[in-house]
Protein backbone atom coordinates (compact mmCIF):
# COMPACT_ATOMS: atom_id res chain seq x y z
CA UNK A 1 -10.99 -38.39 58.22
CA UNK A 2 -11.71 -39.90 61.55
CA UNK A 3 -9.71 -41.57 63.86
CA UNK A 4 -10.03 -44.93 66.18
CA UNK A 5 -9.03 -46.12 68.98
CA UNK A 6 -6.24 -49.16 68.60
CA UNK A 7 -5.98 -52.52 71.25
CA UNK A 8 -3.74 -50.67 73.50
CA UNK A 9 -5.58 -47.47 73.67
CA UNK A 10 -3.95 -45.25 70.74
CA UNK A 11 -5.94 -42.99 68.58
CA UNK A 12 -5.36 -43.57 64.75
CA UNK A 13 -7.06 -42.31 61.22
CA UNK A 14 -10.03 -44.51 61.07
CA UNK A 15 -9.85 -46.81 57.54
CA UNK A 16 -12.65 -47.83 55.68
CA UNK A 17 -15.71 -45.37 54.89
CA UNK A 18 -15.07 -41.74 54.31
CA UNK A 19 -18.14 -40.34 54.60
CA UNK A 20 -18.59 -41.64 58.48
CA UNK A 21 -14.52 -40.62 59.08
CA UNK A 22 -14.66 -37.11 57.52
CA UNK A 23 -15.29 -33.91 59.70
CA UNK A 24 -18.16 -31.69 59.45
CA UNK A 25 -21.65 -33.66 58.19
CA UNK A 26 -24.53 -33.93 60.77
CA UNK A 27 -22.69 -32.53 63.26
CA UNK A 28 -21.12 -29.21 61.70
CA UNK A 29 -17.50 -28.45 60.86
CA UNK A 30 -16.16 -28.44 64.37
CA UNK A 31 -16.71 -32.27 64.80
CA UNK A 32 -15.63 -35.76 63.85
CA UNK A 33 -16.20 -39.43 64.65
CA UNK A 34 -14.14 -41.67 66.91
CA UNK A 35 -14.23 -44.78 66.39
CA UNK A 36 -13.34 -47.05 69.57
CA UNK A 37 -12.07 -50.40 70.07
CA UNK A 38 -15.93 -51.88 70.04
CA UNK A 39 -16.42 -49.85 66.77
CA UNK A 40 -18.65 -47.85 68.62
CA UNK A 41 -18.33 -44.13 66.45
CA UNK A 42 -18.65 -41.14 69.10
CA UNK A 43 -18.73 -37.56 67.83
CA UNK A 44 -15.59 -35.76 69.31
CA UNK A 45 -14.48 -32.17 68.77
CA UNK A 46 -12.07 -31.04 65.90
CA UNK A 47 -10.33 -29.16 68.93
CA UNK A 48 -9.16 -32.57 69.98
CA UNK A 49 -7.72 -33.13 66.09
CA UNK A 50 -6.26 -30.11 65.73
CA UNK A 51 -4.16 -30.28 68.75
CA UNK A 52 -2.12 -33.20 67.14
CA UNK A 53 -1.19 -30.36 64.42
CA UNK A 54 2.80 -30.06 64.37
CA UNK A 55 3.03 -26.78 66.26
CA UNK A 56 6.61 -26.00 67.26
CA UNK A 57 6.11 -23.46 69.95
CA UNK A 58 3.91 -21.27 72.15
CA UNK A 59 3.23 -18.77 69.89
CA UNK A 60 -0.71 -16.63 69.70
CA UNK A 61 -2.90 -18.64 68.57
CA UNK A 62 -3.73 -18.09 65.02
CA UNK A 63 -0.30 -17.93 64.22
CA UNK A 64 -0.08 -21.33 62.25
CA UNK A 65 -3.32 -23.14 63.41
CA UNK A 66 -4.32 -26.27 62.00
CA UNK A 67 -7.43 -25.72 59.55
CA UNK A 68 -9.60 -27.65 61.80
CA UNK A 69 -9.52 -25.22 64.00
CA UNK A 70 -10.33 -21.86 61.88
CA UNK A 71 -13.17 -20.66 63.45
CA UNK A 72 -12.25 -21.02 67.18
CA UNK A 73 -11.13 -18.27 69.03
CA UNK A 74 -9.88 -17.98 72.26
CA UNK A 75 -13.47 -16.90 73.93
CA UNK A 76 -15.54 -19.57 72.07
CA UNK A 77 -13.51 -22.09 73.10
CA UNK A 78 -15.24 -21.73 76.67
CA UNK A 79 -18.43 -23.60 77.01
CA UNK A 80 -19.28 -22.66 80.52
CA UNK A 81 -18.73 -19.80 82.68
CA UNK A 82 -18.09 -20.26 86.52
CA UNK A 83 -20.86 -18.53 88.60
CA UNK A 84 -19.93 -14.76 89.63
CA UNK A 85 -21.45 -14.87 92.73
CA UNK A 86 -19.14 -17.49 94.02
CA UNK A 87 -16.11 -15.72 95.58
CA UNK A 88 -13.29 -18.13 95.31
CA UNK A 89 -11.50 -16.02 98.06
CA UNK A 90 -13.72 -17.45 100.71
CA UNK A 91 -13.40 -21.43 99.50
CA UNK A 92 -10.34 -22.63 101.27
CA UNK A 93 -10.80 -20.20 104.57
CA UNK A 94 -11.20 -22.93 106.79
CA UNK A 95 -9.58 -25.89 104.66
CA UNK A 96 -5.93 -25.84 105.90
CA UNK A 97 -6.08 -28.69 108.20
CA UNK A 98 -7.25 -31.08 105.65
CA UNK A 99 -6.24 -29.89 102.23
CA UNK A 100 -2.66 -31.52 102.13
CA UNK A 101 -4.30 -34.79 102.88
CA UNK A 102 -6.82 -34.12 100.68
CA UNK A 103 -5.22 -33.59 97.87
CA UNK A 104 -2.97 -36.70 98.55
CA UNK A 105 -5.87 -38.93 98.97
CA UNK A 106 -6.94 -37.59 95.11
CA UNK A 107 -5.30 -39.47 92.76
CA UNK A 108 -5.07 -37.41 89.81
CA UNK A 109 -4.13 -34.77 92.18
CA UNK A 110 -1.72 -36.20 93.64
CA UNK A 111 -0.31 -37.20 90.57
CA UNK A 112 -0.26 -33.60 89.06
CA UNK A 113 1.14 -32.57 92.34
CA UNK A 114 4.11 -34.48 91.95
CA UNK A 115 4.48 -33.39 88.37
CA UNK A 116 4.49 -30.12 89.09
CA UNK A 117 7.19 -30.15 91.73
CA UNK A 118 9.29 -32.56 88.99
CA UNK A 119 8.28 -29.85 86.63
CA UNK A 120 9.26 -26.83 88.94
CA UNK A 121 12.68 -28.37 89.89
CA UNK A 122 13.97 -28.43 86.19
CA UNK A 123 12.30 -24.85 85.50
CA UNK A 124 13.37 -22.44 88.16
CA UNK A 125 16.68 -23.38 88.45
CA UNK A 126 17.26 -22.98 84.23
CA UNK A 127 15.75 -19.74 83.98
CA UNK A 128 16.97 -18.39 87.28
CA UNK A 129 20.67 -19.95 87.20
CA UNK A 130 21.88 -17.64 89.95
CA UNK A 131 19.61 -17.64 92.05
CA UNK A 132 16.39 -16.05 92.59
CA UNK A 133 16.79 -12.66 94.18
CA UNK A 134 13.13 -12.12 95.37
CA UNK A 135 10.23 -15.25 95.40
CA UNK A 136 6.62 -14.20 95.74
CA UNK A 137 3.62 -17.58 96.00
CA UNK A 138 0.36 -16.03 95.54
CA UNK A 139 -2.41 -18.33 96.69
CA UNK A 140 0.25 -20.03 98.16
CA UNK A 141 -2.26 -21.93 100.37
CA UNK A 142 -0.06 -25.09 102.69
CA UNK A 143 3.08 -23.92 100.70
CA UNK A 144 2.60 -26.68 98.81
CA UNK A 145 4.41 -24.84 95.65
CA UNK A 146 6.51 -22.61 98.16
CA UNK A 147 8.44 -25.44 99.37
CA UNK A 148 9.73 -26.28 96.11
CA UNK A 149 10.50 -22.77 94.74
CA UNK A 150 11.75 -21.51 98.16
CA UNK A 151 14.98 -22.45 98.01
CA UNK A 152 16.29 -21.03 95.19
CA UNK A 153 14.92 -17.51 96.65
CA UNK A 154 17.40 -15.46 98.52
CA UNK A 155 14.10 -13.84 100.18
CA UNK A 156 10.47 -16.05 99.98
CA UNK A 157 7.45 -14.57 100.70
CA UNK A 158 3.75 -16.22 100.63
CA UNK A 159 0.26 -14.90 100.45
CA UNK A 160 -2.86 -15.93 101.03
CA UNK A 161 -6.13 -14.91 102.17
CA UNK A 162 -6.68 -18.19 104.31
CA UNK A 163 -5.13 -17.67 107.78
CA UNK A 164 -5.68 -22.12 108.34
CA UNK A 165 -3.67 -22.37 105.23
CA UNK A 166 -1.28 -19.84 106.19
CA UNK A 167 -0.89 -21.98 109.87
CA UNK A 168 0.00 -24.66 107.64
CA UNK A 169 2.50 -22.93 105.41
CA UNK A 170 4.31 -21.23 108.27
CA UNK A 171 5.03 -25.08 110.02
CA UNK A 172 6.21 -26.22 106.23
CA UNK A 173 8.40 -23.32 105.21
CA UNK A 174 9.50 -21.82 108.61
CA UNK A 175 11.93 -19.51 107.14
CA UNK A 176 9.37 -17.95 104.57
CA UNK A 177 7.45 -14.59 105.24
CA UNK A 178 4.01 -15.41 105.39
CA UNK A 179 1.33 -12.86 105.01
CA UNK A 180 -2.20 -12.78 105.47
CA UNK A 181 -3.79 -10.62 102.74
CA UNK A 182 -5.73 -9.73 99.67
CA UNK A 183 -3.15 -8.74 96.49
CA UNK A 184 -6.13 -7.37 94.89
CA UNK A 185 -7.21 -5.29 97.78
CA UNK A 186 -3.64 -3.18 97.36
CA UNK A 187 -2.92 -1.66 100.65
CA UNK A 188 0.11 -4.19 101.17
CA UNK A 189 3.72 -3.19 100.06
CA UNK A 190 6.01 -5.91 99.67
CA UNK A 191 8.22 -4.42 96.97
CA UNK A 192 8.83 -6.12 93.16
CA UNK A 193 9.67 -9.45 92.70
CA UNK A 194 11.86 -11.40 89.81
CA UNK A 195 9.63 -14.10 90.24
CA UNK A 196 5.97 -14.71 91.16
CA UNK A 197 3.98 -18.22 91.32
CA UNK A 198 0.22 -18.89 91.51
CA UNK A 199 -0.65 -22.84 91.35
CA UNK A 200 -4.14 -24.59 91.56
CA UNK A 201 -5.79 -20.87 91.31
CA UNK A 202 -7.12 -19.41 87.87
CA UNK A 203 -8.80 -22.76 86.76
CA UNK A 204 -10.87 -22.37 90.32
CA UNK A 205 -11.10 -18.74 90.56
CA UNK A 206 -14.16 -16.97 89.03
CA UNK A 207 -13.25 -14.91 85.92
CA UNK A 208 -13.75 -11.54 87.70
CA UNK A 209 -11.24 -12.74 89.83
CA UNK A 210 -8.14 -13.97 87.55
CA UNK A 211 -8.59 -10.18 86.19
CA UNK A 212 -7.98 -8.53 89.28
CA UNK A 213 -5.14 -11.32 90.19
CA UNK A 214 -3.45 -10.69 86.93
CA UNK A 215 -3.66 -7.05 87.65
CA UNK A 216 -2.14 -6.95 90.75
CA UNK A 217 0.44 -9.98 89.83
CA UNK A 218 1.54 -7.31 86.57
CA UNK A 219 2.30 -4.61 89.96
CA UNK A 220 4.42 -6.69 91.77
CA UNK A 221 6.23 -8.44 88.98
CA UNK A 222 9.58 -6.65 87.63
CA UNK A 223 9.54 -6.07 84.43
CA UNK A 224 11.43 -8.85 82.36
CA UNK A 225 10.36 -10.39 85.70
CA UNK A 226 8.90 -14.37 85.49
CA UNK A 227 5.21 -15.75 86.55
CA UNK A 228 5.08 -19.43 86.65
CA UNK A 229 1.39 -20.38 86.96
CA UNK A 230 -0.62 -23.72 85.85
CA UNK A 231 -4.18 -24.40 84.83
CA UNK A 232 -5.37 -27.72 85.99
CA UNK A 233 -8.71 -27.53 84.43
CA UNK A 234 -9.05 -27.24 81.13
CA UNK A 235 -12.30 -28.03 79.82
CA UNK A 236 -10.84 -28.96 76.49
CA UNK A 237 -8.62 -31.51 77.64
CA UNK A 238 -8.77 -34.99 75.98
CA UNK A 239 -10.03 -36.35 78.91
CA UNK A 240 -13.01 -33.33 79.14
CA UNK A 241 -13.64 -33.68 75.53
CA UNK A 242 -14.49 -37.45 75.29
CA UNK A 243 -15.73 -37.12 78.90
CA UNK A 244 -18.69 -34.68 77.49
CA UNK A 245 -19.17 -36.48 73.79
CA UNK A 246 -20.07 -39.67 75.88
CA UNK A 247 -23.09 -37.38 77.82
CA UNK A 248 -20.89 -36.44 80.42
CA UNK A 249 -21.15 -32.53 81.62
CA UNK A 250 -17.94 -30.07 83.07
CA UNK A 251 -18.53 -26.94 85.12
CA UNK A 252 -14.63 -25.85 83.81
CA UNK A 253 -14.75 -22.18 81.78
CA UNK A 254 -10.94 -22.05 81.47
CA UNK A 255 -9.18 -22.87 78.11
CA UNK A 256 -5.57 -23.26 77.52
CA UNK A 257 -6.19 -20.20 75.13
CA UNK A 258 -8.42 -18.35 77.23
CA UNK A 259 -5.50 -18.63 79.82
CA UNK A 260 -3.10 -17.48 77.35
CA UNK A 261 -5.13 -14.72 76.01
CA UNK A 262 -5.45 -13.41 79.90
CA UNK A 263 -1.81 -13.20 80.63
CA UNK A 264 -1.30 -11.52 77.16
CA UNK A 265 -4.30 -8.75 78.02
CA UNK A 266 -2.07 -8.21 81.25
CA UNK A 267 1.51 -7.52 80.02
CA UNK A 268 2.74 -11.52 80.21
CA UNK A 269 4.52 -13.06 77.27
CA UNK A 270 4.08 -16.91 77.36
CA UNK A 271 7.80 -18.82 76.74
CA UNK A 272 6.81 -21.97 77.72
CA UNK A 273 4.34 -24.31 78.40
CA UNK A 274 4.63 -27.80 80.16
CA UNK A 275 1.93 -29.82 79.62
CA UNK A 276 0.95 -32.49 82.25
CA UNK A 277 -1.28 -35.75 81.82
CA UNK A 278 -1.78 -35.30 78.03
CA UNK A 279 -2.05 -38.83 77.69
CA UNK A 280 -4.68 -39.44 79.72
CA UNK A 281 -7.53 -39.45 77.48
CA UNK A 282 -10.19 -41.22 80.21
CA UNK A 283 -11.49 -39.89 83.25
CA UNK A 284 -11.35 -43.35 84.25
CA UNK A 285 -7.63 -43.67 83.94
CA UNK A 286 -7.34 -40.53 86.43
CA UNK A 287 -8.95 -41.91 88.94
CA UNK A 288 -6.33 -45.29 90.18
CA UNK A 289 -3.44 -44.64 91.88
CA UNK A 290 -0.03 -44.32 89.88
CA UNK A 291 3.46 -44.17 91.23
CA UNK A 292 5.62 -41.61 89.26
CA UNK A 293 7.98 -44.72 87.64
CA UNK A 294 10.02 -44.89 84.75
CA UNK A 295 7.23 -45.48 82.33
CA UNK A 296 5.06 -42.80 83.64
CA UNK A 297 8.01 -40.64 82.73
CA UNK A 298 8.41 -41.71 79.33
CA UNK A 299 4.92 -41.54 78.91
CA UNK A 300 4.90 -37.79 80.39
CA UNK A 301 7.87 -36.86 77.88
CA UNK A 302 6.43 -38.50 74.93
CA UNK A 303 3.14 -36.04 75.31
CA UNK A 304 5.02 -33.53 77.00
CA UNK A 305 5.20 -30.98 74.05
CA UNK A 306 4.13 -27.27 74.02
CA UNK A 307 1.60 -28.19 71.12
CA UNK A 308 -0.43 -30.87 73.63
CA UNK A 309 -1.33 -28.06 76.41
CA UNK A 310 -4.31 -27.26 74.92
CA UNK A 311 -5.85 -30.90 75.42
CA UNK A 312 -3.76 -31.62 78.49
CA UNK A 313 -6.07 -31.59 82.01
CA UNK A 314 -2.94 -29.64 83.76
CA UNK A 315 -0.37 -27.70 82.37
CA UNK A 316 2.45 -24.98 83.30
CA UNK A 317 3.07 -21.82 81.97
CA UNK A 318 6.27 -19.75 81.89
CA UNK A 319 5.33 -15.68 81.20
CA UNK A 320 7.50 -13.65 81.26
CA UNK A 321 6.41 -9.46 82.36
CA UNK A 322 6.65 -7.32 79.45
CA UNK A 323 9.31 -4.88 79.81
């Protein structure tokens, strides 16, 4: 059947004629119709449908996948691929000055920002209850993430390639050990650690890249050890999906699937996702200003379930290194 869009923005099953509501037709099994509020029908990808299916955890996918979705796999579910002669290394080399206040000025960003950190807070301190014996932020850019995490580390380190970000991060976090270097590069002993971040980094990074990151992340994560990482684009969010059945185009490659698939191919095990800004369906709705209130809250908690990450535009991920 197909589903519509109600006065106050909801998505419902679409009464009325079957034949327009069902999936498949004209447009092939992996599509339906929405139906919006000016009864306007727009074709809009089972992916989207599925995702509502009452999945109870994180587990592969394929494990107990809606029937909608038979057919996708992890790798089809990417409709672009990011260009592999952009280095991502070199993006943010001279960008420290002006990224915080970049990404404040943003305000989806900003709003995913302080998510995150809300997020983070609740996470670390559950699954590390005595403390966390040794911190590594890859990426780690301003420190943006390494402030948060920091203090529950007996011993904090950061890296980055970006010595402007690192200038940054060293006035933020004065007692973390900053170092300027390339994980993938090896060369640089720093020891294990029991826990590893790497925010705002795979979603940008070209694919070539998030291999060799995940490689060197498995080498310096103890086994049993935790990597907390988050993919803030995901080309199949709601937002991404209506955004490109209205004619609008993404240059995003990486999948909440494809994500999970890469930490599996790498010795991860994903134990929890966190989904972030499920419930904003509109790229118009990202783009005004919110202040993290009580409503947002609820709102963030009502679609904050493991089974929306694969149509949320940001979400978390708790892996834990295969022992």
């Amino acid at each position: 059947m197909g589903i519509r869009m109600d006065d106050d923005g909801w998505f419902k099953p679409a009464p009325g004629d079957r034949t327009r509501g069902e999936t498949g037709g004209l447009l092939g099994p992996s599509w339906s119709w929405l139906t919006t509020k000016s009864g306007m029908f727009t074709p809009v990808s089972t992916a989207f449908l599925a995702a509502f299916s009452p999945w109870s955890d994180c587990r592969p996918p394929g494990s107990h996948l809606n029937p909608l979705l038979k057919g996708h796999s992890p790798s089809t579910m990417n409709n672009t691929e990011s260009p592999e002669s952009t280095d991502y290394r070199q993006s943010h080399v001279h960008r420290g000055r002006n990224y915080d206040g970049n990404l404040a000025a943003d305000p989806f960003d900003s709003y995913m920002s302080d998510l995150e950190r809300r997020h983070l807070q609740r996470i670390v301190p559950r699954i590390f209850p005595a403390g966390v014996e040794r911190y590594l932020d890859f990426a780690c850019g301003t420190a943006r993430i390494t402030h948060t995490v920091a203090p529950y580390a007996r011993q904090a380190f950061g890296v980055d390639v970006s010595p402007s970000m690192l200038l940054e991060a060293r006035k933020r976090c004065p007692d973390v050990q900053f170092i300027e270097a390339d994980l993938t590069q090896g060369g640089l002993h720093l020891g294990t650690f029991d826990l590893a971040t790497a925010f705002r980094f795979f979603g940008n990074a070209q694919p070539a890249l998030r291999v060799q990151v995940l490689k060197a992340l498995a080498d310096v994560v103890k086994p049993a050890g935790y990597l907390i990482i988050n993919n803030h684009r995901n080309p199949q969010s709601l937002a991404s999906l209506l955004h490109r059945a209205t004619g609008g185009k993404m240059e995003m490659d990486l999948s909440h699937f494809s994500m999970r698939r890469l930490l599996a191919e790498h010795g991860f095990r994903l134990v929890e996702c966190h989904p972030i800004g499920a419930w904003l369906y509109r790229h118009k709705m990202m783009g005004h200003a919110r202040t993290i209130d009580d409503r947002i809250l609820r709102r963030e908690r009502l679609f904050g379930h493991a089974a929306l990450a694969p149509i949320a535009p940001d979400t978390i991920l708790v892996a834990r290194r295969v022992a």
